[in-house]
Structures are given as structure tokens and as C-alpha cells.
N, C-alpha and C. Protein backbone atom coordinates (compact mmCIF):
# COMPACT_ATOMS: atom_id res chain seq x y z
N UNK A 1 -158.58 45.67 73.35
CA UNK A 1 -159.91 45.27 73.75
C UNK A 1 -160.91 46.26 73.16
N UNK A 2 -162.26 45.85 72.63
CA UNK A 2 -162.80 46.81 72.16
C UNK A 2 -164.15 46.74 72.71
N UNK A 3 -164.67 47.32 73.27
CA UNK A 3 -166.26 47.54 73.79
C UNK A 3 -167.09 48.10 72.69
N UNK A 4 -168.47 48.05 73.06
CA UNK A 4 -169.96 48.22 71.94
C UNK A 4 -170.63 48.65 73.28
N UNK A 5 -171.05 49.91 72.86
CA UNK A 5 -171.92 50.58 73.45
C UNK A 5 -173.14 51.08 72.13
N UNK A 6 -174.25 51.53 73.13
CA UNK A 6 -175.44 51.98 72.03
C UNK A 6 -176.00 53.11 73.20
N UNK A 7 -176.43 53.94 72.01
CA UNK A 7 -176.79 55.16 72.70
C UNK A 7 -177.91 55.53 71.85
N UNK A 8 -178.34 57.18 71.73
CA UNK A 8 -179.70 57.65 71.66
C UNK A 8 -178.95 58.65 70.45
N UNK A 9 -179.66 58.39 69.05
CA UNK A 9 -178.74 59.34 68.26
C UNK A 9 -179.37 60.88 68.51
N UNK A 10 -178.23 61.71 68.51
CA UNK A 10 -179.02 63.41 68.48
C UNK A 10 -178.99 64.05 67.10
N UNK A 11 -177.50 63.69 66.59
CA UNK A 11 -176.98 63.96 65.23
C UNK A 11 -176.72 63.10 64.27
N UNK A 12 -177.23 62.33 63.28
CA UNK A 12 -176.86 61.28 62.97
C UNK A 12 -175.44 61.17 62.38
N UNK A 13 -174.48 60.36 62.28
CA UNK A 13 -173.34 60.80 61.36
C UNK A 13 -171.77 59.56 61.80
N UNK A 14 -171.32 59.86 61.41
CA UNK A 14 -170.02 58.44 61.36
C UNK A 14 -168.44 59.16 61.60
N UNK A 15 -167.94 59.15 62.66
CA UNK A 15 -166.74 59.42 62.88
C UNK A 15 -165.93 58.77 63.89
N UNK A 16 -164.52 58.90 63.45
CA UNK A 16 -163.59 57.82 64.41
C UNK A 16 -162.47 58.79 64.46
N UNK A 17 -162.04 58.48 65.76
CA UNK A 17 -160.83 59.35 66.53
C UNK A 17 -160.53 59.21 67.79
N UNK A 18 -159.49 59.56 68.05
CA UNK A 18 -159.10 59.63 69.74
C UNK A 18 -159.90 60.44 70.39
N UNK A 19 -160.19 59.76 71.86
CA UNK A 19 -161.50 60.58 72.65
C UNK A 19 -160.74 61.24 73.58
N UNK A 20 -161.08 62.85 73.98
CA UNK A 20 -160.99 63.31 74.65
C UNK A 20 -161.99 63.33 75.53
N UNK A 21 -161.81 63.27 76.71
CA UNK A 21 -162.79 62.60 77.86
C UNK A 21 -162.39 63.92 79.20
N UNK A 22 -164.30 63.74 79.94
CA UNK A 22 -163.65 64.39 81.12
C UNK A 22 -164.88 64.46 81.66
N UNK A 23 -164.88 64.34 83.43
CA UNK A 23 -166.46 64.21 83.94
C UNK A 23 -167.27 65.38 84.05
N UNK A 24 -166.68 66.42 84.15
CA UNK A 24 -166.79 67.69 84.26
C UNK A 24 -167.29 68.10 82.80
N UNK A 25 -168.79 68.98 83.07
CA UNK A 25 -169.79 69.46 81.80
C UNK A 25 -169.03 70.66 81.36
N UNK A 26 -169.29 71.04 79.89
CA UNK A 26 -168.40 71.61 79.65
C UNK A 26 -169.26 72.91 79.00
N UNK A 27 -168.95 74.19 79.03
CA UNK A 27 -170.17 75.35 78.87
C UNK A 27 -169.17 76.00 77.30
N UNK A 28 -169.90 76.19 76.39
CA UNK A 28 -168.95 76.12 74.87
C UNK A 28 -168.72 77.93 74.67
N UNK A 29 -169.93 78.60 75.37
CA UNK A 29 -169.85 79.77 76.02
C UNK A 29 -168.95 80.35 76.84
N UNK A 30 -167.67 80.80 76.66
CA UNK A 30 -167.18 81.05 78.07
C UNK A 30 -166.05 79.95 78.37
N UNK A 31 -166.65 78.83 77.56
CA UNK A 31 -165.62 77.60 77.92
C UNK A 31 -164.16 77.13 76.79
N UNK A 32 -164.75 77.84 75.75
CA UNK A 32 -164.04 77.43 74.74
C UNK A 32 -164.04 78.24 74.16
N UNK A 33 -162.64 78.56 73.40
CA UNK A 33 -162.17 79.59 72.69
C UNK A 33 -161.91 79.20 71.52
N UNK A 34 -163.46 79.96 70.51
CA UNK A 34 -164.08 79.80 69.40
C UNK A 34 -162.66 80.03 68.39
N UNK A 35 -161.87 80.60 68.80
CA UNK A 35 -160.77 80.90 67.54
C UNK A 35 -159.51 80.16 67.98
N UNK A 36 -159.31 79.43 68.99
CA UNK A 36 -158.18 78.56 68.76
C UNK A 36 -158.81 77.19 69.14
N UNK A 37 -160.22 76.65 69.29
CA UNK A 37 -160.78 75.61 70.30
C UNK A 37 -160.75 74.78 71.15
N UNK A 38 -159.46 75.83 71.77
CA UNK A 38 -158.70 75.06 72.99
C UNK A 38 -159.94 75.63 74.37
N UNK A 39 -160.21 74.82 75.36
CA UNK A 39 -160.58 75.06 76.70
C UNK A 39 -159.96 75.78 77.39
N UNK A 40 -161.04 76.87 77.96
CA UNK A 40 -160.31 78.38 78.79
C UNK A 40 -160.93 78.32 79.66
N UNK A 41 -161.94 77.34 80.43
CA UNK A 41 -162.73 77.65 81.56
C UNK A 41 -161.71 77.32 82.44
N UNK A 42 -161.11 78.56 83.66
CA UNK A 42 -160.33 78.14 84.66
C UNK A 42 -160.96 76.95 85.34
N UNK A 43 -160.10 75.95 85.59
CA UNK A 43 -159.84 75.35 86.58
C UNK A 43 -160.85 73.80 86.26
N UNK A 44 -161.27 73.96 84.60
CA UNK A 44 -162.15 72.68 84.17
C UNK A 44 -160.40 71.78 84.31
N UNK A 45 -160.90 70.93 83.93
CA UNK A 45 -160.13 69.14 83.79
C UNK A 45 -159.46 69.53 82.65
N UNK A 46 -159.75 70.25 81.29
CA UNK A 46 -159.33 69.80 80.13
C UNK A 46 -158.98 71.32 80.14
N UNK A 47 -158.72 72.44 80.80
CA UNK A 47 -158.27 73.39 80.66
C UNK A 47 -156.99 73.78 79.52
N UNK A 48 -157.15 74.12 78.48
CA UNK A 48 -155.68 74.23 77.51
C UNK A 48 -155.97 73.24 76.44
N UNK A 49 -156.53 72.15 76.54
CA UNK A 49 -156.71 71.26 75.53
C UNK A 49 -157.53 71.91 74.47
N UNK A 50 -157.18 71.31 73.44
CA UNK A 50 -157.83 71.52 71.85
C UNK A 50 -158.52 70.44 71.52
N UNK A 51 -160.38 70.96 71.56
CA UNK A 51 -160.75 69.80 71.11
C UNK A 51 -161.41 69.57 69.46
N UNK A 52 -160.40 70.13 68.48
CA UNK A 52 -160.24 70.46 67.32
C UNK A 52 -160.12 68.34 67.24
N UNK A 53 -160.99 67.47 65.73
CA UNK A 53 -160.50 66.46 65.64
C UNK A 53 -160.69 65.72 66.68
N UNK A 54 -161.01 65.51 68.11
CA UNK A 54 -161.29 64.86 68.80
C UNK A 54 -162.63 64.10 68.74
N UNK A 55 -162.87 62.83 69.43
CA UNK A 55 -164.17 62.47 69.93
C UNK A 55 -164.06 62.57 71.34
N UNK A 56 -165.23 63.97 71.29
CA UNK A 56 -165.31 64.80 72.69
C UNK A 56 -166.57 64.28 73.58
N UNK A 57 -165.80 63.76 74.98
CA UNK A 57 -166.50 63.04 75.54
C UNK A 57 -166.84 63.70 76.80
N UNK A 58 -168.03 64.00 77.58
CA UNK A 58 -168.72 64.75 78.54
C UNK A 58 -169.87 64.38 78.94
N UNK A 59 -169.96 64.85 79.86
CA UNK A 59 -171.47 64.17 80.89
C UNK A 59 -172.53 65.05 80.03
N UNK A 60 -172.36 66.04 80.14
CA UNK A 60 -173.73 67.29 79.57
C UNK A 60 -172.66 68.49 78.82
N UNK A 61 -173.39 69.38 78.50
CA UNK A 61 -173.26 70.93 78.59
C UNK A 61 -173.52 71.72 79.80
N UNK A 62 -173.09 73.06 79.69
CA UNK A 62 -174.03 74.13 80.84
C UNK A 62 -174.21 74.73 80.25
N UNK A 63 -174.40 76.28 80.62
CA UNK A 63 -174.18 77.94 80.24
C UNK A 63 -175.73 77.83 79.01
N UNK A 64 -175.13 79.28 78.34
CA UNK A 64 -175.65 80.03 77.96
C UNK A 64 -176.07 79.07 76.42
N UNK A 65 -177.47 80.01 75.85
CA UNK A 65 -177.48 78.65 74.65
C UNK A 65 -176.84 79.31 73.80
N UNK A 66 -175.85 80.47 73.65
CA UNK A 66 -174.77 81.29 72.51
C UNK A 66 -173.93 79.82 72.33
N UNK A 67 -174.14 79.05 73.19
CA UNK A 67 -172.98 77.87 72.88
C UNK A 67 -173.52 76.97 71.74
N UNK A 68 -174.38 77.09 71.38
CA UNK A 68 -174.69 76.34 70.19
C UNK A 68 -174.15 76.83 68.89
N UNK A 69 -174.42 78.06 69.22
CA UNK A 69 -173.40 79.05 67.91
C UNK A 69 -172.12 78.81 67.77
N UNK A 70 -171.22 78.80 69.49
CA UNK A 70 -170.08 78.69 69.37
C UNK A 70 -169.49 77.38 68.86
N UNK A 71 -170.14 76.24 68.41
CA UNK A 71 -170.24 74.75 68.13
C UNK A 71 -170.34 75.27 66.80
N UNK A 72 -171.18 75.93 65.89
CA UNK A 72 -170.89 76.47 64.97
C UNK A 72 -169.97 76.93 64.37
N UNK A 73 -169.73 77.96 65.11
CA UNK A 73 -168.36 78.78 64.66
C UNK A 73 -167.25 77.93 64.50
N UNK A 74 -167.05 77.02 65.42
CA UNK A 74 -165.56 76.43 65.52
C UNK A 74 -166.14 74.93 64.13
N UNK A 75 -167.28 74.95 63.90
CA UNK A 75 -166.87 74.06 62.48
C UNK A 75 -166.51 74.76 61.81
N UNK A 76 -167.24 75.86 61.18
CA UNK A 76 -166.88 76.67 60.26
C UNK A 76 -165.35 76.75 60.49
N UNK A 77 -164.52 77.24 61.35
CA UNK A 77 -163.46 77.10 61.49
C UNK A 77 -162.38 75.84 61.46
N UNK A 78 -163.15 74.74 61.13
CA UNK A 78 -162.61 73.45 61.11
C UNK A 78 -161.69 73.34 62.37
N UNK A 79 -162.47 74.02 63.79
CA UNK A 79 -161.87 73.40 64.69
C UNK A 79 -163.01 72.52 66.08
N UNK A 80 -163.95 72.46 65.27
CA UNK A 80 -164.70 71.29 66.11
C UNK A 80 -164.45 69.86 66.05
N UNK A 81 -164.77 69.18 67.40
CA UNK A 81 -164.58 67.80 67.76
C UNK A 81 -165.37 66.94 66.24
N UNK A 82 -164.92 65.99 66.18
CA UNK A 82 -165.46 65.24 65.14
C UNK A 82 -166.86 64.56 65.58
N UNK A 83 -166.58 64.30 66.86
CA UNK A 83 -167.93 64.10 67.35
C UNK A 83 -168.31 64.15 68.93
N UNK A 84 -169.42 63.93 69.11
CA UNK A 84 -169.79 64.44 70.90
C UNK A 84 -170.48 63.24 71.43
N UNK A 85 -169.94 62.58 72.32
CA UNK A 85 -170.46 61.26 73.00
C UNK A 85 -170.91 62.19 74.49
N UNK A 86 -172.16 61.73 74.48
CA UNK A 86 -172.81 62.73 75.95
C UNK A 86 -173.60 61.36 76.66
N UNK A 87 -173.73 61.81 77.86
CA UNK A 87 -174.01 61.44 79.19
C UNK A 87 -175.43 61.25 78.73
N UNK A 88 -175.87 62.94 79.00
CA UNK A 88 -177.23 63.12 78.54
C UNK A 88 -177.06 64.88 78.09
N UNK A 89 -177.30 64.58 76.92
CA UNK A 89 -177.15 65.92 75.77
C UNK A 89 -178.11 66.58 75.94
N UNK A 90 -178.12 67.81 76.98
CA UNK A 90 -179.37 68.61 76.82
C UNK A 90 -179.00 70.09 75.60
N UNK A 91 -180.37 70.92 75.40
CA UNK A 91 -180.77 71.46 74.45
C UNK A 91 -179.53 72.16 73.52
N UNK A 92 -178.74 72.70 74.46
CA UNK A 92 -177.91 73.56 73.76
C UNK A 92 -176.51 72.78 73.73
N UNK A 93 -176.20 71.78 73.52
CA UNK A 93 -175.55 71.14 72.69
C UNK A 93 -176.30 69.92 71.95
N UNK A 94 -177.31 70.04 72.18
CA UNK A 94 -177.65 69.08 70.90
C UNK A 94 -177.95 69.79 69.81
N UNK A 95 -178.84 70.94 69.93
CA UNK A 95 -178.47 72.39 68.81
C UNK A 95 -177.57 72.91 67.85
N UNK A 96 -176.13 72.81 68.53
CA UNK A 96 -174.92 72.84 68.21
C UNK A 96 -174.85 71.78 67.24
N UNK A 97 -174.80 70.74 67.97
CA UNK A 97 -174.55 69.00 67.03
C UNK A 97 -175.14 69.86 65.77
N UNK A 98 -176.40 69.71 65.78
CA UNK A 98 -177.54 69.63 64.73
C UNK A 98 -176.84 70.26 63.95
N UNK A 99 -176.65 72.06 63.93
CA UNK A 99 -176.65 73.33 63.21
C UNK A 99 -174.99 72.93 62.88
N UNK A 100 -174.82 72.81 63.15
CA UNK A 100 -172.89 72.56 62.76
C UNK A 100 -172.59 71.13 62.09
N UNK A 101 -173.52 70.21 62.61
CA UNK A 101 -173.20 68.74 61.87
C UNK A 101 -172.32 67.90 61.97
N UNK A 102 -172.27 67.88 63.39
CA UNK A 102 -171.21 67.13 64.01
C UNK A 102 -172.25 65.89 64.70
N UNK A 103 -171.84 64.66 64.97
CA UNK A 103 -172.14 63.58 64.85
C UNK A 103 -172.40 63.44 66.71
N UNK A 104 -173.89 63.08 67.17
CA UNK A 104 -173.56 63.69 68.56
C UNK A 104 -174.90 62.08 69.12
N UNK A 105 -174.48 61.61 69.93
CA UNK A 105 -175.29 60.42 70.65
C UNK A 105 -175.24 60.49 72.36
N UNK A 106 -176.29 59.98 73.00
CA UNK A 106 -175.69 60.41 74.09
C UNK A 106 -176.76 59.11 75.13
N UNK A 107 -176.67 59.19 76.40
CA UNK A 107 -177.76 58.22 77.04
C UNK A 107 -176.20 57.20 76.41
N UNK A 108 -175.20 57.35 77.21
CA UNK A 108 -173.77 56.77 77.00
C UNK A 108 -172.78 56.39 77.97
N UNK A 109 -172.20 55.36 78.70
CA UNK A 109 -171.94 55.02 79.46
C UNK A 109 -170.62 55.66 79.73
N UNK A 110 -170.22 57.02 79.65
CA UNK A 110 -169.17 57.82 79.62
C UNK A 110 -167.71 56.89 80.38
N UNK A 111 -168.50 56.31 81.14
CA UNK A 111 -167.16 56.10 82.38
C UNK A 111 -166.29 54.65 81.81
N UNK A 112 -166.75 54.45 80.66
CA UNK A 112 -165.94 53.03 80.03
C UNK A 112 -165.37 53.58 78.61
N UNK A 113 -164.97 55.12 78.39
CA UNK A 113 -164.56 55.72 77.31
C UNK A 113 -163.20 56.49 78.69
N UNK A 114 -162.10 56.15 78.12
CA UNK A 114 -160.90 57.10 78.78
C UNK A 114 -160.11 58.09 77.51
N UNK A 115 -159.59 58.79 78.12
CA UNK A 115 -158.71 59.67 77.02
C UNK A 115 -157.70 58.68 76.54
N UNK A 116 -157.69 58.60 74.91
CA UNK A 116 -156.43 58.20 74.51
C UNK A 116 -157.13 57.04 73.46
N UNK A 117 -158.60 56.72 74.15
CA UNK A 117 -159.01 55.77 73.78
C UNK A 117 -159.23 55.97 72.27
N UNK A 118 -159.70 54.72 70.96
CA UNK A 118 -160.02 55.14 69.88
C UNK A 118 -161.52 55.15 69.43
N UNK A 119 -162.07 55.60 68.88
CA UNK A 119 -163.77 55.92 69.39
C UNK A 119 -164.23 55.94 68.28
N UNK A 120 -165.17 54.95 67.35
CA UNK A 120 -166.16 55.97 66.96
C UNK A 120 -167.60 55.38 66.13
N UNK A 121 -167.79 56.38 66.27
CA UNK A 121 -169.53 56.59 66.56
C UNK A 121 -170.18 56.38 65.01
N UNK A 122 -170.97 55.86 65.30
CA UNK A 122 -172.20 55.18 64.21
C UNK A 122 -173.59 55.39 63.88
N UNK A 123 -174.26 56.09 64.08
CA UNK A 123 -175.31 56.32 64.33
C UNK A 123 -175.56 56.46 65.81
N UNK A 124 -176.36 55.51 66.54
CA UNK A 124 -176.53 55.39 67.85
C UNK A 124 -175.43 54.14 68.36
N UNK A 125 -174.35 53.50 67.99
CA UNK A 125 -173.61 53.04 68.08
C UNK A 125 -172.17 53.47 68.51
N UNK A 126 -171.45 53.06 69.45
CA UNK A 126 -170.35 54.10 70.04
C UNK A 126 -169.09 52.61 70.35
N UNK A 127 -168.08 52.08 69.38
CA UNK A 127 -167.25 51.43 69.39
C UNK A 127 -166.30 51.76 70.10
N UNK A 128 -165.46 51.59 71.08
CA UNK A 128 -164.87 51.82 71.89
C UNK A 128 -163.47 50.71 72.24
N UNK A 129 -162.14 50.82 71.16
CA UNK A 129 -161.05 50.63 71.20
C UNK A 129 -160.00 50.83 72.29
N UNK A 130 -159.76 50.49 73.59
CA UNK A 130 -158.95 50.80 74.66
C UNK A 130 -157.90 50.88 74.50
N UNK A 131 -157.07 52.22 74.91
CA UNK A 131 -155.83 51.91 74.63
C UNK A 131 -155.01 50.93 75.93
N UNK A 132 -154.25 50.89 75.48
CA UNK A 132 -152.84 50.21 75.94
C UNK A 132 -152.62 50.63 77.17
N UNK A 133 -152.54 50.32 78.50
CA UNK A 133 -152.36 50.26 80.08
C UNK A 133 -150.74 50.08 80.08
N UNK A 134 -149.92 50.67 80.24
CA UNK A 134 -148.69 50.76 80.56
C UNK A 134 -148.19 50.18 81.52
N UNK A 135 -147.67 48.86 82.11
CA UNK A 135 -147.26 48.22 83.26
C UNK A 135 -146.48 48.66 84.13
């Protein structure tokens, strides 16, 4: 089954991948560890996950605006998400998007994107491939 969503572009740009999803905002400061870009904030949802290659899905950001850098760093490192589907993208990850060039829309109906799902984003356009429900 595939859903069409439309959103508000932040970054313009075209990428498709499995979405990593989670309701819980995610702080790139503190939250993510710029040299392996796996999630270190104790006790988040996606704790341990790598969101290297993903379409990384979240309500907002928090923290500090160093997290725009750290969105940086981990392209340069070719371990940023391919792209960022947001809730509502405030300053310091839409910054990030921008300065790093990762493909970022948001004003997005998060809760009809699950992990596993196949995702991807178009401009302000957000295609949404469901996976497979296991009986």
C-alpha cells in the first residue's frame, strides 16, 4: 500500500530509503554520536540505532543549536540520514538540513510513516510505501 503525503520543503532534495521513525524529538547534541551516528541519548526510543542511510523520521529537534554542526559533521562523515521527515522542523535542525544538504520537509503527518517503512521524499512530497504486517 502506498500513501502521498505533502509537506513544507526546508531542504529541497530527492531521497528514498527505509524510515527510521520515533515520537520522541531527538537533540543531535548529546544525542548522537557524531563518529559512529548511532543514538546515545539514554533511555530515547531509538537508543543504539544508526541513523547513517536512513529516512529519519521525528516530531522536532531539542538541545543545543551545536546540533546543526553535528548534522554536519556526520555528512561529512557519510553517516547522516538521507533525509529528515519532521513534525515541525524548528531552527536547529532545519540549519543542519540546509548546511549539510540533506533533504528535510516537515508540517508531516509522522504517525502514518512506521519503521521499516519505504520512504521517499520529493521536494515537499513524502511517498510512503508500507511495509508488510506479519499475520
Amino acid at each position: 500500500m502506498r500513501i502521498v503525503l505533502e509537506g513544507r520543503v526546508i531542504r529541497e532534495g530527492r531521497a528514498e530509503g527505509e524510515a527510521l521513525t520515533t515520537r520522541q524529538p531527538i537533540s543531535f547534541y548529546g544525542g548522537v554520536d557524531p563518529e559512529t551516528g548511532r543514538i546515545i541519548e539514554r533511555g530515547h526510543e531509538l537508543e543504539g540505532e544508526v541513523i547513517a542511510d536512513k529516512i529519519l523520521v521525528f516530531p522536532y529537534g531539542k538541545g543545543s543549536t551545536v546540533g546543526s554542526y553535528i548534522l554536519l559533521r556526520l555528512r561529512r562523515r557519510g553517516l547522516a540520514p538521507k533525509a529528515i521527515v519532521n513534525q515541525r522542523c524548528e531552527p536547529i535542525i532545519a540549519v543542519g538540513a540546509i548546511i549539510a544538504e540533506i533533504p528535510c520537509v516537515d508540517e508531516v503527518d509522522i504517525s502514518l510513516i512506521s519503521r521499516g517503512d519505504i520512504v521517499r521524499v520529493e521536494g515537499a512530497r513524502v511517498e510512503v510505501w508500507k511495509r508488510r504486517q506479519s499475520p
